[in-house]
Protein backbone atom coordinates (compact mmCIF):
# COMPACT_ATOMS: atom_id res chain seq x y z
CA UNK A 1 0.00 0.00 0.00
CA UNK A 2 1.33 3.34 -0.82
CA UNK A 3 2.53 5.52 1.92
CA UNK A 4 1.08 8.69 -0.76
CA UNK A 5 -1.95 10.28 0.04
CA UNK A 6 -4.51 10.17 -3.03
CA UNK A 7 -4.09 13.74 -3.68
CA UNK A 8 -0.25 13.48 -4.14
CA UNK A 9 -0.93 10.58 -6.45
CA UNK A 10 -3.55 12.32 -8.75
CA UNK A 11 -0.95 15.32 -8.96
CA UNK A 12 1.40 13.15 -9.92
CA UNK A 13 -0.71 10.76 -12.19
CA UNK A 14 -1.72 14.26 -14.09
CA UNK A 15 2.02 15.24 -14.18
CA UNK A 16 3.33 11.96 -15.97
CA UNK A 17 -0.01 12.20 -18.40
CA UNK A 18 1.04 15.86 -19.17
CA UNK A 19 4.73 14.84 -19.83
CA UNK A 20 3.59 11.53 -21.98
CA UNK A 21 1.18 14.00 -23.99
CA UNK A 22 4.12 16.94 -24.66
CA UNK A 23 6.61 14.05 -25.66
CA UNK A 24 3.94 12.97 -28.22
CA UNK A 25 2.65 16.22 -29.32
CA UNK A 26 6.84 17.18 -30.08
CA UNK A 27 7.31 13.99 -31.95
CA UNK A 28 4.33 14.62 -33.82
CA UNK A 29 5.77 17.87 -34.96
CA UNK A 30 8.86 16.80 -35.40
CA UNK A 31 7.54 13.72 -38.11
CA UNK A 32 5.26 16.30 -39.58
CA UNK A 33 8.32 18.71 -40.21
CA UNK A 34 10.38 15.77 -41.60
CA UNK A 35 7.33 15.58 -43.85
CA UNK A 36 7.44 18.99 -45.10
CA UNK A 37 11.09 18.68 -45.19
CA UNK A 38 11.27 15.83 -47.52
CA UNK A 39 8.78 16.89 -49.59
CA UNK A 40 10.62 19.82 -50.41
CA UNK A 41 14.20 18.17 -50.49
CA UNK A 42 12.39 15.67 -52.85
CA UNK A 43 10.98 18.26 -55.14
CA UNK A 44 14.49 20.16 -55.28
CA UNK A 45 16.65 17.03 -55.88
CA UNK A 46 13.96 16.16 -59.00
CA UNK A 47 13.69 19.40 -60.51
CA UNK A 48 16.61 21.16 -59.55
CA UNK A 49 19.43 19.98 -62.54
CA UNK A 50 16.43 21.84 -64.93
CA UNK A 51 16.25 24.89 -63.79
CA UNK A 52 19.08 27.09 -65.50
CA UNK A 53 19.95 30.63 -64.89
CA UNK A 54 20.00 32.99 -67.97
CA UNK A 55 22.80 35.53 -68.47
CA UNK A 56 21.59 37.97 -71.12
CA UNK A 57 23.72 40.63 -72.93
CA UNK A 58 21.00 43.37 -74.38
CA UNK A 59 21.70 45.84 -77.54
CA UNK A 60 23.13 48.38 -75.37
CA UNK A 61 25.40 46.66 -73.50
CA UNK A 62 28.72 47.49 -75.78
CA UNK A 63 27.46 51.51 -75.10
CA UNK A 64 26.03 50.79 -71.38
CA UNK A 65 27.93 48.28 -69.41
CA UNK A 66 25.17 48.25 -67.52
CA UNK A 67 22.99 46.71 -70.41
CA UNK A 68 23.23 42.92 -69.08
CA UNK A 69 20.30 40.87 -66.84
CA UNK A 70 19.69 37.57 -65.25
CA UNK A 71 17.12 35.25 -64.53
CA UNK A 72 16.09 31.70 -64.31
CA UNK A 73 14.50 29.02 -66.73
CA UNK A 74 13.51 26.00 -66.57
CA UNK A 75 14.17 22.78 -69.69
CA UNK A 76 11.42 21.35 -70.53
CA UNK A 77 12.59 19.46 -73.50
CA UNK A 78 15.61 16.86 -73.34
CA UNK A 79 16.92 18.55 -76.76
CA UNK A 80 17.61 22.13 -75.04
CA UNK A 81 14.36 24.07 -75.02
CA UNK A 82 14.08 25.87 -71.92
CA UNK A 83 11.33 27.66 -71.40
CA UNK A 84 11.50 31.30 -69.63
CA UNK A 85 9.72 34.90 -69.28
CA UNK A 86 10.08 37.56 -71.99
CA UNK A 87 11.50 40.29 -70.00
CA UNK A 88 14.19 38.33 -69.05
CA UNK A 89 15.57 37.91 -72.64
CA UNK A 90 13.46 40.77 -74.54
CA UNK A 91 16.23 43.04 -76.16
CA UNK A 92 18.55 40.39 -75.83
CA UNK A 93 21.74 40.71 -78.32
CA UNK A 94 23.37 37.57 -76.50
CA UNK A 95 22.02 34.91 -74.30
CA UNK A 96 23.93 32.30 -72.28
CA UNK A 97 22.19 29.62 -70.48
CA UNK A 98 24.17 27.63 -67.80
CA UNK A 99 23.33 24.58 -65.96
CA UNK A 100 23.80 23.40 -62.14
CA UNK A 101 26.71 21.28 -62.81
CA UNK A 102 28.47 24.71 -64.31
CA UNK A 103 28.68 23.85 -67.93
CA UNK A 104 27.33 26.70 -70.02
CA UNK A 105 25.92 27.44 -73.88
CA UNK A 106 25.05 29.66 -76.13
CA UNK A 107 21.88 30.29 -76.66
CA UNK A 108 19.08 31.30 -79.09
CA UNK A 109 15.87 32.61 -78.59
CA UNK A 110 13.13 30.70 -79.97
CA UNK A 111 9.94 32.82 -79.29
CA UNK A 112 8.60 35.46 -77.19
CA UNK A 113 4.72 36.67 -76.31
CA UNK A 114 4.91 39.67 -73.81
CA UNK A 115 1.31 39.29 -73.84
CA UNK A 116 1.69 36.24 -71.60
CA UNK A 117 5.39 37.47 -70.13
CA UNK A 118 6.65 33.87 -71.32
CA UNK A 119 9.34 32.70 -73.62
CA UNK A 120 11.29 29.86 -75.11
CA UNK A 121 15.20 29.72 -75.64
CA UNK A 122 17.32 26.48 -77.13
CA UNK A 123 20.80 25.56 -76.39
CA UNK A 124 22.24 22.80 -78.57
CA UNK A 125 23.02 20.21 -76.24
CA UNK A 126 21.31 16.73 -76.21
CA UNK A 127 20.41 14.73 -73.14
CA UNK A 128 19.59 17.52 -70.71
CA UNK A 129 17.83 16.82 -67.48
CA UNK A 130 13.99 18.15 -67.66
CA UNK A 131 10.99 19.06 -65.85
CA UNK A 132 7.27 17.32 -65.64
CA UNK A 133 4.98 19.86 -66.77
CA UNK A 134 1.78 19.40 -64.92
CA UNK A 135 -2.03 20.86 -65.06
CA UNK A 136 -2.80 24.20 -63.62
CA UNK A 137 -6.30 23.35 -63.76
CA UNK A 138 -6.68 21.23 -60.85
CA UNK A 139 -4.81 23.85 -58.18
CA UNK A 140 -6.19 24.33 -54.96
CA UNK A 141 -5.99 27.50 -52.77
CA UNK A 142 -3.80 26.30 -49.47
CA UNK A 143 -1.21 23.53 -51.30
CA UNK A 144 2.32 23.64 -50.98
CA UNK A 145 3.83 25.44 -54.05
CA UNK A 146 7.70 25.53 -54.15
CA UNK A 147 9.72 28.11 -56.12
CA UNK A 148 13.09 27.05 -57.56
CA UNK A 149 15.65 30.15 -59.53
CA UNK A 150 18.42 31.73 -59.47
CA UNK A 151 18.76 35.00 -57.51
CA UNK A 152 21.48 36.99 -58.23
CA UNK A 153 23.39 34.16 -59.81
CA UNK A 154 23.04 31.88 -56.83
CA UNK A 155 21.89 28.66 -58.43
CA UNK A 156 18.99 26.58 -57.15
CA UNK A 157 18.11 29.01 -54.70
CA UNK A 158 14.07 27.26 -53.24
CA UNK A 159 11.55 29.01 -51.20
CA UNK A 160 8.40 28.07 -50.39
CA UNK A 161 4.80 28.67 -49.43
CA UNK A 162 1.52 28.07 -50.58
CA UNK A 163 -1.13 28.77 -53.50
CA UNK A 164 -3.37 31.92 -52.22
CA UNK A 165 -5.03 32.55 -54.48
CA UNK A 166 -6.53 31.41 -58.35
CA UNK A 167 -8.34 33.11 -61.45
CA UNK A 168 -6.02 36.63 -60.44
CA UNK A 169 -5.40 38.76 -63.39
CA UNK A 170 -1.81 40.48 -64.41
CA UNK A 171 -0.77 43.41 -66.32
CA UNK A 172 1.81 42.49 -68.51
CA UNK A 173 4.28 44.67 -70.37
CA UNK A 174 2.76 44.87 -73.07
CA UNK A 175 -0.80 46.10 -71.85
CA UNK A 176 -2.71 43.10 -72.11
CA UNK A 177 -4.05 41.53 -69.30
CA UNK A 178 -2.55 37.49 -68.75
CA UNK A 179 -6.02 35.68 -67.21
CA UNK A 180 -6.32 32.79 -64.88
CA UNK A 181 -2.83 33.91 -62.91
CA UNK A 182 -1.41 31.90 -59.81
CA UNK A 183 -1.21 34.06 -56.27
CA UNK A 184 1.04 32.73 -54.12
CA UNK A 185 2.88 33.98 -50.59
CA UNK A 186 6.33 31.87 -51.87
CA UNK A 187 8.53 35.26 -51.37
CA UNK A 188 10.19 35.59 -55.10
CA UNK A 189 14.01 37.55 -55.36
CA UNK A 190 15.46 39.55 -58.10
CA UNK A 191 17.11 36.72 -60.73
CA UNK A 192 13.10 33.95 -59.71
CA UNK A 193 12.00 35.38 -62.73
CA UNK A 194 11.46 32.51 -65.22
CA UNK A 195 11.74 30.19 -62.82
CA UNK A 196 9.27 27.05 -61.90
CA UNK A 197 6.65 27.10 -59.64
CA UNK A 198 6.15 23.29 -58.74
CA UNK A 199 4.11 21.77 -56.36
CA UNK A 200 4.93 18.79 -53.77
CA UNK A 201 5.25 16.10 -56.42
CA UNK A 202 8.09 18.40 -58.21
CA UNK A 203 5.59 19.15 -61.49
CA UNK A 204 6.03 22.34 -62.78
CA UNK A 205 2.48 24.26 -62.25
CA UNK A 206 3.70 28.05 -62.99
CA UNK A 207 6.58 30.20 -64.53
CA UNK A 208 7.35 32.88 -61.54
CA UNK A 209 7.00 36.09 -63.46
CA UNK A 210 6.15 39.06 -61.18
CA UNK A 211 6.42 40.22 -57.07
CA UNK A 212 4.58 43.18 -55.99
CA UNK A 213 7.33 45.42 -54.36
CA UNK A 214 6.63 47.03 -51.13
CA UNK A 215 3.24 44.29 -50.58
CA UNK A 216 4.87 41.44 -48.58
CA UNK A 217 4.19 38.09 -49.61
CA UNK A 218 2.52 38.50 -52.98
CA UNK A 219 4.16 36.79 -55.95
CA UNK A 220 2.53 35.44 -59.16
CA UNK A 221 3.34 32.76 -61.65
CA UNK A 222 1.81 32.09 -65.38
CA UNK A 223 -0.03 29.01 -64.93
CA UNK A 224 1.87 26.20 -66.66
CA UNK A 225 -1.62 25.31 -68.81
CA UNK A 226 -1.30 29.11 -70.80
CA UNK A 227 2.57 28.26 -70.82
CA UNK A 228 1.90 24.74 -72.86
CA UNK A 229 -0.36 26.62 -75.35
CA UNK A 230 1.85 29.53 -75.65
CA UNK A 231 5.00 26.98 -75.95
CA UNK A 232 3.08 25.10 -78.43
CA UNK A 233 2.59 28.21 -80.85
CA UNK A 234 6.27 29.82 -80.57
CA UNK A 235 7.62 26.33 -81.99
CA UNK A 236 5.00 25.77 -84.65
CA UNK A 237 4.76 29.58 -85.87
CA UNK A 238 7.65 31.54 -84.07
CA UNK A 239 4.96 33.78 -82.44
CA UNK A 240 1.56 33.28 -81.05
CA UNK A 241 -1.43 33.81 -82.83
CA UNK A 242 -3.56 36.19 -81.61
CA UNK A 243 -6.73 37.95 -83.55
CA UNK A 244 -8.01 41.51 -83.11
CA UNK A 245 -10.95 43.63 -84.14
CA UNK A 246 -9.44 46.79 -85.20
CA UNK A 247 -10.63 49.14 -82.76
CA UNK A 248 -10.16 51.36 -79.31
CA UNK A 249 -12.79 51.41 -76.67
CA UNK A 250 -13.23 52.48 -73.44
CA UNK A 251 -15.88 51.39 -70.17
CA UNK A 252 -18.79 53.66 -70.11
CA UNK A 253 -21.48 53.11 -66.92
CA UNK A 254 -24.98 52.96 -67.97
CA UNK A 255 -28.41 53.02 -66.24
CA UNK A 256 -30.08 50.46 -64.34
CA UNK A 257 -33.11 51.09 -66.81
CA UNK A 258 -31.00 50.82 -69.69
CA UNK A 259 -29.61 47.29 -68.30
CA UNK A 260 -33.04 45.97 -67.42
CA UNK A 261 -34.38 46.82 -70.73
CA UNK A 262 -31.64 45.41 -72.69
CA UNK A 263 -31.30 42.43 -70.32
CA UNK A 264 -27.39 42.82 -69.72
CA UNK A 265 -25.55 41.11 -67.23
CA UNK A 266 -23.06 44.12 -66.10
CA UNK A 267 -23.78 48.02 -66.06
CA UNK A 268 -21.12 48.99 -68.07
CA UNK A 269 -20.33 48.31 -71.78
CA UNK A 270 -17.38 49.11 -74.22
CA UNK A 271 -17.96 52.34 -76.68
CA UNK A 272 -15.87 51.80 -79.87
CA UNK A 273 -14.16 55.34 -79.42
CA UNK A 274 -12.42 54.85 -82.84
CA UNK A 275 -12.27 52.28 -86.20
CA UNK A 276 -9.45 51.43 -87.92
CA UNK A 277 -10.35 52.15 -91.33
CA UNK A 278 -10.00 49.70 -93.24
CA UNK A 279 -9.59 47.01 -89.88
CA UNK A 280 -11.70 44.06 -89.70
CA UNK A 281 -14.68 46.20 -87.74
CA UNK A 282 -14.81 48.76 -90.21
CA UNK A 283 -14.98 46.12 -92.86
CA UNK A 284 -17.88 44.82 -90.69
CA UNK A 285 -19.46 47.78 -90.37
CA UNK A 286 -19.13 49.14 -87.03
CA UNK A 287 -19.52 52.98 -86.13
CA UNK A 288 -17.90 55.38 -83.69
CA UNK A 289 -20.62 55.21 -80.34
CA UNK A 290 -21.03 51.88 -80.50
CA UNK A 291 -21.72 50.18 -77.37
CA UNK A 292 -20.47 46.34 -77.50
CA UNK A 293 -21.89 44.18 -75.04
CA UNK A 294 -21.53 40.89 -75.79
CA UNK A 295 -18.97 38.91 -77.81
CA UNK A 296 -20.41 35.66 -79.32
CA UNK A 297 -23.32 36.18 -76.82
CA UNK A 298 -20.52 36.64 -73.59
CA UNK A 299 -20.82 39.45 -72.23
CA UNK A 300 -18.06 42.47 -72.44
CA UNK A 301 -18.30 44.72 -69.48
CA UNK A 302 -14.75 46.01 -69.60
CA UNK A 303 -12.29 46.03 -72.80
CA UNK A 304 -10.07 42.96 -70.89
CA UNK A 305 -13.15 41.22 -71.13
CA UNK A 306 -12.90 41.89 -75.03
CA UNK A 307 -9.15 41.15 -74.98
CA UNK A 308 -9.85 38.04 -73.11
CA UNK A 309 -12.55 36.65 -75.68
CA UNK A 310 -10.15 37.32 -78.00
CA UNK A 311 -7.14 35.83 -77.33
CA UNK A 312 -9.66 32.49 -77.77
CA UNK A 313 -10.24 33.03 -80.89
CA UNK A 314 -7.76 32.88 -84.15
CA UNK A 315 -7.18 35.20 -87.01
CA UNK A 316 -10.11 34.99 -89.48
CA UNK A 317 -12.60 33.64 -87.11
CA UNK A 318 -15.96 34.86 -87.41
CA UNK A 319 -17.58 36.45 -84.35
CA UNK A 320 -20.35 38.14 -83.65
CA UNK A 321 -20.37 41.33 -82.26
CA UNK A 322 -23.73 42.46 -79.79
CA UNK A 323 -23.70 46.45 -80.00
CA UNK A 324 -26.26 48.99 -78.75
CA UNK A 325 -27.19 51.82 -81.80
CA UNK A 326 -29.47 54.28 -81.52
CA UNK A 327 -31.58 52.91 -78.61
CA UNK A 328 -31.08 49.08 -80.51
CA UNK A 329 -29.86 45.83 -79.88
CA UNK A 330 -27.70 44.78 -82.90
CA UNK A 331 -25.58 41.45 -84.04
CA UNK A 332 -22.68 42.68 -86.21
CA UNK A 333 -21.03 39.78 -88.13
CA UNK A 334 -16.94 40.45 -88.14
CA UNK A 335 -13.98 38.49 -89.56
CA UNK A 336 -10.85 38.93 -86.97
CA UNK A 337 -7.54 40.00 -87.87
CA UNK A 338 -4.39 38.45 -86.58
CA UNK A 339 -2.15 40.98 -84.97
CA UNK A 340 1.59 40.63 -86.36
C-alpha cells in the first residue's frame, strides 16, 4: 500500500499524463516537419538539374555596361528548349544559359509573347535533365507550391509557401491583361524570374514572373496550362497567334433602366471610341458610339473582357459582335484580324 496520500498521487498521475502527452505532441511535430522537409528536399533534388539561370547581354550593353540581366529558366525538353519569361531575354543581343553542374551554352531565342510574359530559348546540347509539366487546372488554394531560380546568380536558390489565391489577373508589359494567374505567398528575389513554380510532387504548375514590391508576400506565376499553349505556338509559328478587331474602346457606366431593358448582365459596356479604317470592324461595319456588349453572346463589361474573348479566338474567325445603336440591340457579323 502506498505511503502517498490520493491527492499526491492524482498530482502526480496528471504530471506523468502531461509529460507523456508533450513528448507525443513534439514527436508529432517533429515527423510532420520531416514531412514537409522531404517533400521539399524531394521536389528540389527532382527538378533542380532543370532549372538554369539565364545571363543575357542586351543591344546596349557594348554603349552601357550596364545593359546585361539575369534570370532563371527552366528545360522542358531533353533537346535544349528551356522555357522562360520575356523580359528576361526581350532586347537580348546575346544569351547564355548555364546549368547546375556549371557547364554553359550559347543560346538562341526561340519565341517570345509579352502578352503572356513567357518565352522559349534552345541551347544545342542533347540529353539535358527536364521538368514534368503538370495541369494548372486542378490547383487548390492552401497547397504547398515551391519556387526554384536563381537569384542573383546563386543557383537553385528554393523558397516556399503556398497557392493563395486562383483566377487573379496580371498586367503584362505589353498592356494586355494574362487571365487565370497563380497568387502565391512563396517570397520571389530579383534573378526567380522565369523560374518554376512546382508543387509537392516536383511538377512544374507556374513560370514565376512578377512580385509586388513594397506588398509582402505576394508573388505570381503564369499558370503552366497558358505556358503549354503559348509553348506550343512559338515552336509551330515563331509567335503566337492572336486575332483583333481593329478598334479602341473604353468602359462607359450605364443606367439600371437601360440594363433591365436590354437584359445585360453588367452596367457597363465598351464604346468603340475609334475604327481602324479599313480594320476588320470597319470592314464589318461598325460605327464610332457603339456600345459592344456581348462577344459571341458573352458578355463584355470592360475592354479585358474583349481582350480576353479574343485571345480564344484565331485570325479569321468569325464572331459576332452584340452592339447597342441608336436605342437598338444589334448582331454585327466580323472576320478577326491576326495581330503581327
Amino acid at each position: 500500500m502506498s505511503d502517498k496520500n490520493p491527492l499526491w498521487l492524482a498530482a502526480e498521475g496528471s504530471l506523468q499524463d502531461r509529460q507523456s502527452s508533450s513528448s507525443a505532441t513534439t514527436d508529432g511535430e517533429e515527423e510532420l516537419l520531416d514531412a514537409y522537409s522531404h517533400a521539399v528536399v524531394s521536389v528540389v533534388e527532382k527538378v533542380g538539374p532543370a532549372v538554369v539561370s539565364i545571363n543575357v547581354k542586351t543591344r546596349q550593353a557594348r554603349r552601357n555596361p550596364g545593359g546585361e540581366g539575369a534570370g532563371s529558366g527552366v528545360v522542358i525538353t531533353p533537346d535544349g528548349y528551356v522555357l522562360t519569361n520575356n523580359h528576361v531575354v526581350d532586347n537580348a543581343n546575346e544569351v547564355k544559359v548555364n546549368l547546375i553542374d556549371g557547364s554553359s551554352f550559347a543560346a538562341q531565342i526561340v519565341g517570345k509573347d509579352a502578352a503572356t510574359d513567357l518565352a522559349v530559348v534552345r541551347v544545342d546540347a542533347p540529353h539535358l535533365p527536364m521538368a514534368q509539366l503538370g495541369n494548372s487546372d486542378t490547383l487548390r488554394v492552401g497547397q504547398l507550391a515551391i519556387a526554384i531560380g536563381n537569384p542573383l546568380g546563386f543557383q537553385s536558390t528554393v523558397s516556399t509557401g503556398v497557392v493563395s489565391a486562383l483566377g487573379r489577373s496580371l498586367r503584362s508589359q505589353s498592356g494586355r491583361l494574362i487571365e487565370n494567374v497563380i497568387q502565391t505567398d512563396v517570397p520571389l528575389n530579383p534573378g526567380n524570374s522565369g523560374g518554376p513554380l512546382v508543387d509537392s510532387r516536383g511538377r512544374v504548375i507556374g513560370i514565376n514572373s512578377a512580385m509586388i514590391y513594397m506588398a509582402q508576400g505576394i508573388s505570381f506565376a503564369i499558370p503552366v496550362n497558358t505556358a503549354k499553349w503559348v509553348v506550343s505556338e512559338l515552336l509551330i509559328h515563331g509567335k503566337v497567334h492572336r486575332s483583333y478587331l481593329g478598334l479602341a474602346g473604353q468602359v462607359r457606366p450605364i443606367s439600371h433602366r437601360v440594363q433591365r431593358y436590354f437584359e445585360l448582365a453588367a452596367n457597363s459596356v465598351v464604346e468603340a471610341i475609334s475604327i481602324e479604317e479599313n480594320g476588320p470592324a470597319y470592314k464589318a461595319g461598325l460605327q464610332v458610339g457603339d456600345q459592344i456588349v456581348a462577344l459571341d453572346g458573352k458578355p463584355t463589361a470592360t475592354v479585358d473582357d474583349i481582350h480576353r474573348l479574343l485571345t480564344a479566338k484565331p485570325g479569321g474567325a468569325m464572331i459576332t459582335l452584340s452592339v447597342i445603336r441608336s436605342q437598338q440591340r444589334r448582331e454585327i457579323q466580323v472576320i478577326t484580324g491576326e495581330m503581327e
